[in-house]
Protein backbone atom coordinates (compact mmCIF):
# COMPACT_ATOMS: atom_id res chain seq x y z
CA UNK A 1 163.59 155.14 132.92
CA UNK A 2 161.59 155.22 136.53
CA UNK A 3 158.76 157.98 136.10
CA UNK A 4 159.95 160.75 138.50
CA UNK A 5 157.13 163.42 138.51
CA UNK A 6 153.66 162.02 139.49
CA UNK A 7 150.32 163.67 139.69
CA UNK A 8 147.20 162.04 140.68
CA UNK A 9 144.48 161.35 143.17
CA UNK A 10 144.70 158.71 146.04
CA UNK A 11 142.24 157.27 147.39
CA UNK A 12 142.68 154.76 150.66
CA UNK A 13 140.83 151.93 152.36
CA UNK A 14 141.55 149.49 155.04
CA UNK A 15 140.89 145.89 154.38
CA UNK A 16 141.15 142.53 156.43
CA UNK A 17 142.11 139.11 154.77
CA UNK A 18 139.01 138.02 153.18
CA UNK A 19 138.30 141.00 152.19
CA UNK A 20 141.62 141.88 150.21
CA UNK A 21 141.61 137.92 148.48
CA UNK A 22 138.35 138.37 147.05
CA UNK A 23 138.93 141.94 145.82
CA UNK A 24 142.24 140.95 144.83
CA UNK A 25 141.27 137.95 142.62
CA UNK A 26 138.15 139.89 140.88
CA UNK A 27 140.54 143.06 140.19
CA UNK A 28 142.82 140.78 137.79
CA UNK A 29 139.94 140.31 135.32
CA UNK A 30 140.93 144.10 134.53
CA UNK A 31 144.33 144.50 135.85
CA UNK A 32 147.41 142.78 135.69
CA UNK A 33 150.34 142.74 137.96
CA UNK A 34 153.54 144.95 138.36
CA UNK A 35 156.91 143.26 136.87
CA UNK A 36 158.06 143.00 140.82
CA UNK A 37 154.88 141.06 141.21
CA UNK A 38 154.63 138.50 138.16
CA UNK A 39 154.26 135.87 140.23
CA UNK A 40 151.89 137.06 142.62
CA UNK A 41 155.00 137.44 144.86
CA UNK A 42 155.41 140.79 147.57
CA UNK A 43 158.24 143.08 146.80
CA UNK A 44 159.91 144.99 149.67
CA UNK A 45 159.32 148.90 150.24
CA UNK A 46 161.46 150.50 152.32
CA UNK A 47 161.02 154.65 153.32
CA UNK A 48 163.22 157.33 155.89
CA UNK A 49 160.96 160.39 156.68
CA UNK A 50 162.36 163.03 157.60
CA UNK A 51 161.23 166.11 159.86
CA UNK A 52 162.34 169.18 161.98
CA UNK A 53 163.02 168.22 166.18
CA UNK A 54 159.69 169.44 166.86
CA UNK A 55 157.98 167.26 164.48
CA UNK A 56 156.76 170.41 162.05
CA UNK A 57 155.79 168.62 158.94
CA UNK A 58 153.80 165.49 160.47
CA UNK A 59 151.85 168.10 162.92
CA UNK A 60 150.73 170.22 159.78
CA UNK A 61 149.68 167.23 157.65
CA UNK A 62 147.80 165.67 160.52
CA UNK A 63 146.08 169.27 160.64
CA UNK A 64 144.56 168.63 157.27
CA UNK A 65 145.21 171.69 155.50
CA UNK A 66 144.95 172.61 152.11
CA UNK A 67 148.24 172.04 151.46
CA UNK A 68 150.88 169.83 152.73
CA UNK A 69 154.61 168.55 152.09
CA UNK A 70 156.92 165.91 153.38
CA UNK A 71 160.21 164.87 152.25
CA UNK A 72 161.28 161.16 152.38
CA UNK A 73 164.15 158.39 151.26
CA UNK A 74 162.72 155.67 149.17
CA UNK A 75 164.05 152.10 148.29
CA UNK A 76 163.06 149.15 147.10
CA UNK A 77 164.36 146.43 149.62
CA UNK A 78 167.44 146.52 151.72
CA UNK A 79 169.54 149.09 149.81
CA UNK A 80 173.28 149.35 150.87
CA UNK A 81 175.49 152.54 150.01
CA UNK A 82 175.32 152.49 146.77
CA UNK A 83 172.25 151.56 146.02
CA UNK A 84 170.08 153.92 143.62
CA UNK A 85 167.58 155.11 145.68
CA UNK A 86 164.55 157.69 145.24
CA UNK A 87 164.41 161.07 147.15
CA UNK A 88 161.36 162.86 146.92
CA UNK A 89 159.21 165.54 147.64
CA UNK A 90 155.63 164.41 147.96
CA UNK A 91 152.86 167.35 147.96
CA UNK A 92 149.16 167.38 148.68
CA UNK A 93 146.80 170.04 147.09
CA UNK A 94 143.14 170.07 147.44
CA UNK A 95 143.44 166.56 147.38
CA UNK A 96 145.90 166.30 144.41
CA UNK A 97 149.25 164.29 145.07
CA UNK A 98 152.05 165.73 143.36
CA UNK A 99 155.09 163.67 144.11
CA UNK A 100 158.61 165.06 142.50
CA UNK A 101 161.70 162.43 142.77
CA UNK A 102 165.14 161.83 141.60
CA UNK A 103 167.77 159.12 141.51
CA UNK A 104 170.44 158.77 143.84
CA UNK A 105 172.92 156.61 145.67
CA UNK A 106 172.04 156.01 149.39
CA UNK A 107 175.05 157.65 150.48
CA UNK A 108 174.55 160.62 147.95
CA UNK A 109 171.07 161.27 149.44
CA UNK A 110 172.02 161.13 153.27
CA UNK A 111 174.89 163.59 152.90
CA UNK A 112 172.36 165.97 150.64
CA UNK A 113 170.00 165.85 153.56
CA UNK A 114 172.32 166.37 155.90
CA UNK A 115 174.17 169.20 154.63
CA UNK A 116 172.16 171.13 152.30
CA UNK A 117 174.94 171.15 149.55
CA UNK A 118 173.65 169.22 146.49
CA UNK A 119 175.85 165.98 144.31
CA UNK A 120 177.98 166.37 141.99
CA UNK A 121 175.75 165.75 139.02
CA UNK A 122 175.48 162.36 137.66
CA UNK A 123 173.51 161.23 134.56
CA UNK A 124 170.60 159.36 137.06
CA UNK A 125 169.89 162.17 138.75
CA UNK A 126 167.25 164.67 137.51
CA UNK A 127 168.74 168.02 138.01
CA UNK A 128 165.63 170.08 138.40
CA UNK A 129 164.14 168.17 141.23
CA UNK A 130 167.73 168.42 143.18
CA UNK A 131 166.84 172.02 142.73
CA UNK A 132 164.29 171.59 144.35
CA UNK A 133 165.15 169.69 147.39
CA UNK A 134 168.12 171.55 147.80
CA UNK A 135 165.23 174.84 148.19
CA UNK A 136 163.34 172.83 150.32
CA UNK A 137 166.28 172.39 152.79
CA UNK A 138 166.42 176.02 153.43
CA UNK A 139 163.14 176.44 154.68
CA UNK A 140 163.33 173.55 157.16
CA UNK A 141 166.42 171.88 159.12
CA UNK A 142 165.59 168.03 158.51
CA UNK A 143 166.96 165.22 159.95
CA UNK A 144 165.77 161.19 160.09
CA UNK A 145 162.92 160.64 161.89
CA UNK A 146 161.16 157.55 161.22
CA UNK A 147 161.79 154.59 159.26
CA UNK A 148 159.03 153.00 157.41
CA UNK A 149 158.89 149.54 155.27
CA UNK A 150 156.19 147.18 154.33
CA UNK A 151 155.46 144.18 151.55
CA UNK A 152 153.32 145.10 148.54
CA UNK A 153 151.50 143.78 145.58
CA UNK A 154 150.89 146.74 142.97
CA UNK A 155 148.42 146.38 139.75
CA UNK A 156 147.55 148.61 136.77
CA UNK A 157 144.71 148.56 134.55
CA UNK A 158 145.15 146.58 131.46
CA UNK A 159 143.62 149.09 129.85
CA UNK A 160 144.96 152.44 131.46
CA UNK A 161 148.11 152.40 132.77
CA UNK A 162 147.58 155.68 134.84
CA UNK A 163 145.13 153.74 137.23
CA UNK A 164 146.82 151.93 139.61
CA UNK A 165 146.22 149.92 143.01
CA UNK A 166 148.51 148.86 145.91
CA UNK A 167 148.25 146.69 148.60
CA UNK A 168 150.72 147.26 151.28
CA UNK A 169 150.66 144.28 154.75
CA UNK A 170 153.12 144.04 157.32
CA UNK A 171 154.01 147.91 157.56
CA UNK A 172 156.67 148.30 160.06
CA UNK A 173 158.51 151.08 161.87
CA UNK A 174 160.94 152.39 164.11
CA UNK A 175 162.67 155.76 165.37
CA UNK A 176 165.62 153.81 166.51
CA UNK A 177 168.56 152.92 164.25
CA UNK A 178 167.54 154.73 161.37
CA UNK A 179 169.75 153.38 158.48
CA UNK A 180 168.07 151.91 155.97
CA UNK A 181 170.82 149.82 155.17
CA UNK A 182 170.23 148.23 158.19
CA UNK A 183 167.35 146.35 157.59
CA UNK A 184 163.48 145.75 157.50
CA UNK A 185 163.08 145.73 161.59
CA UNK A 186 160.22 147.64 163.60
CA UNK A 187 157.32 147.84 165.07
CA UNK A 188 153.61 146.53 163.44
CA UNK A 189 151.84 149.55 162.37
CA UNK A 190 148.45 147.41 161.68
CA UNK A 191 147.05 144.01 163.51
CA UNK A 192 148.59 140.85 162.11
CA UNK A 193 145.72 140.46 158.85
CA UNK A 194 145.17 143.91 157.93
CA UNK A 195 146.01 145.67 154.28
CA UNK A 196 146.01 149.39 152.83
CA UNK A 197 144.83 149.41 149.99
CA UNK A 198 145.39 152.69 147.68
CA UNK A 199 143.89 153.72 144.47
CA UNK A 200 145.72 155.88 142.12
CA UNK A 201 144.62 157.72 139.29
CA UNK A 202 145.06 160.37 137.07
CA UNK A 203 141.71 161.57 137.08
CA UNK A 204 138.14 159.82 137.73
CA UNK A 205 138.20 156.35 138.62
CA UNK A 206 136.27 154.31 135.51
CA UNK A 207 132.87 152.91 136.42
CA UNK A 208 133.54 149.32 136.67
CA UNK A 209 136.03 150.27 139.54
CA UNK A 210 133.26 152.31 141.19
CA UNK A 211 130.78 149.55 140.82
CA UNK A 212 133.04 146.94 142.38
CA UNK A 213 133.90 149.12 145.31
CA UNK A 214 130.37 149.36 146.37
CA UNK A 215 129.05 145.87 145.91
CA UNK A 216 131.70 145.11 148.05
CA UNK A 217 131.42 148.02 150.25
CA UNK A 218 134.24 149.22 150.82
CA UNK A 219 135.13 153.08 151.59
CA UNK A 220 137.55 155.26 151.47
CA UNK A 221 139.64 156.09 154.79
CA UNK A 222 142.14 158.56 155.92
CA UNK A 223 145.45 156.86 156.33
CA UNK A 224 149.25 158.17 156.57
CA UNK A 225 151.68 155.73 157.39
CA UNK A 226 153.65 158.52 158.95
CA UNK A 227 150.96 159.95 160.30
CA UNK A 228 149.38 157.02 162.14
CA UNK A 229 153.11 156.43 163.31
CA UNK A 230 153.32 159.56 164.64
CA UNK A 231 149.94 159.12 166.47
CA UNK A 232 150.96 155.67 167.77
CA UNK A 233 154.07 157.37 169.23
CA UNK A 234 152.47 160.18 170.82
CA UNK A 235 149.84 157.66 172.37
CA UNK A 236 152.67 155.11 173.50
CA UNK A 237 154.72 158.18 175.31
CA UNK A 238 151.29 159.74 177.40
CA UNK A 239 150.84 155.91 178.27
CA UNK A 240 154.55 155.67 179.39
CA UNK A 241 154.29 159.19 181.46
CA UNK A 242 151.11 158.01 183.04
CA UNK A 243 153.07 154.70 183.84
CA UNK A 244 155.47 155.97 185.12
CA UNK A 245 153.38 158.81 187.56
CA UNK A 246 151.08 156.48 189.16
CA UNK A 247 154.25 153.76 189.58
């Protein structure tokens, strides 16, 4: 069974091409690849965020408070309706990322968004964390906002399997035809080259991780997909007003 409650500590850092090889080839002395990635293959992620009309949760996260929430539709490649798909809750706390999740069919999850009124129960789902999303619903009226997919290769330590390390290239989006049956189309997020790297763990990083980092100096970032969507959009509309003014 799929873990469905998550808490740990991410850590972020952007990487070009030569960069991300050379890490990426030294890292599998201590960590070996995800089942999706046996063969040093990408898998497909694809994500629907959703938010209020006025945009509530991105605008508080991009704040930077203490604490922050979101609430998003997660599959792994192209799912169609019925598809078992993840919807979770994913909270930040002083830095702590609690993420809650539960199974559901892609048509099961839109209609629970989009109504408020929770599945019949199934034996996939995990009852408590429907609870949960059906609570969060109250306090905010969702609906689709952005769709979000990119190609990653994910790692864990041979030695610890709570420390683990993505690398996520070609992350695409769109605010258009929000299905995610649909496909993997949208806009590039990043310049053609470019990889996110994320660090997960439990608690403290272990030294040799720590060493490697800084020989080959890399450091941590600030980076929401959503969020750097959301910025790209805002940008791309003043630049279309201004356009449009001076015309």
């Amino acid at each position: 069974m799929a873990i469905e409650v998550f808490n740990r500590y991410e850590n972020k850092y952007l990487l070009d091409s030569e960069a991300y090889y050379k890490f990426y080839n030294q890292l599998l002395e201590y960590m070996e690849l995800d089942d999706f990635n046996k063969q040093h293959e990408f898998y497909s992620i694809t994500n629907l965020y959703y938010d209020t009309a006025h945009n509530t949760l991105i605008r508080n996260s991009l704040a930077k408070p203490k604490y922050k929430e979101k609430l998003r539709l997660r599959a792994y490649g192209v799912p169609n309706q019925d598809t078992k798909v993840y919807l979770e809750i994913k909270k930040k706390v002083f830095g702590l990322v609690n993420k809650r999740r539960t199974s559901l069919k892609l048509n099961e999850a839109y209609d629970f968004v989009a109504t408020g009124t929770e599945p019949e129960f199934k034996d996939y789902m995990n009852q408590q964390v429907i609870e949960e999303i059906k609570y969060f619903l109250t306090r905010y009226e969702l609906q689709p906002k952005v769709y979000l997919s990119y190609d990653r290769k994910a790692m864990f330590c041979k030695k610890n399997r709570d420390l683990r390390i993505t690398f996520d290239t070609n992350i695409r989006s769109r605010r258009y035809d929000l299905k995610m049956e649909h496909g993997t189309h949208g806009e590039p997020l990043l310049e053609s080259g470019q990889w996110l790297m994320e660090v997960k763990a439990e608690k403290t990083i272990p030294v040799w991780l720590a060493k490697m980092l800084s020989e080959h100096q890399m450091y941590r970032t600030s980076f929401s997909k959503y969020g750097n969507e959301y910025k790209k959009m805002l940008k791309n509309s003043k630049t279309e007003q201004e356009s449009t003014l001076y015309a």
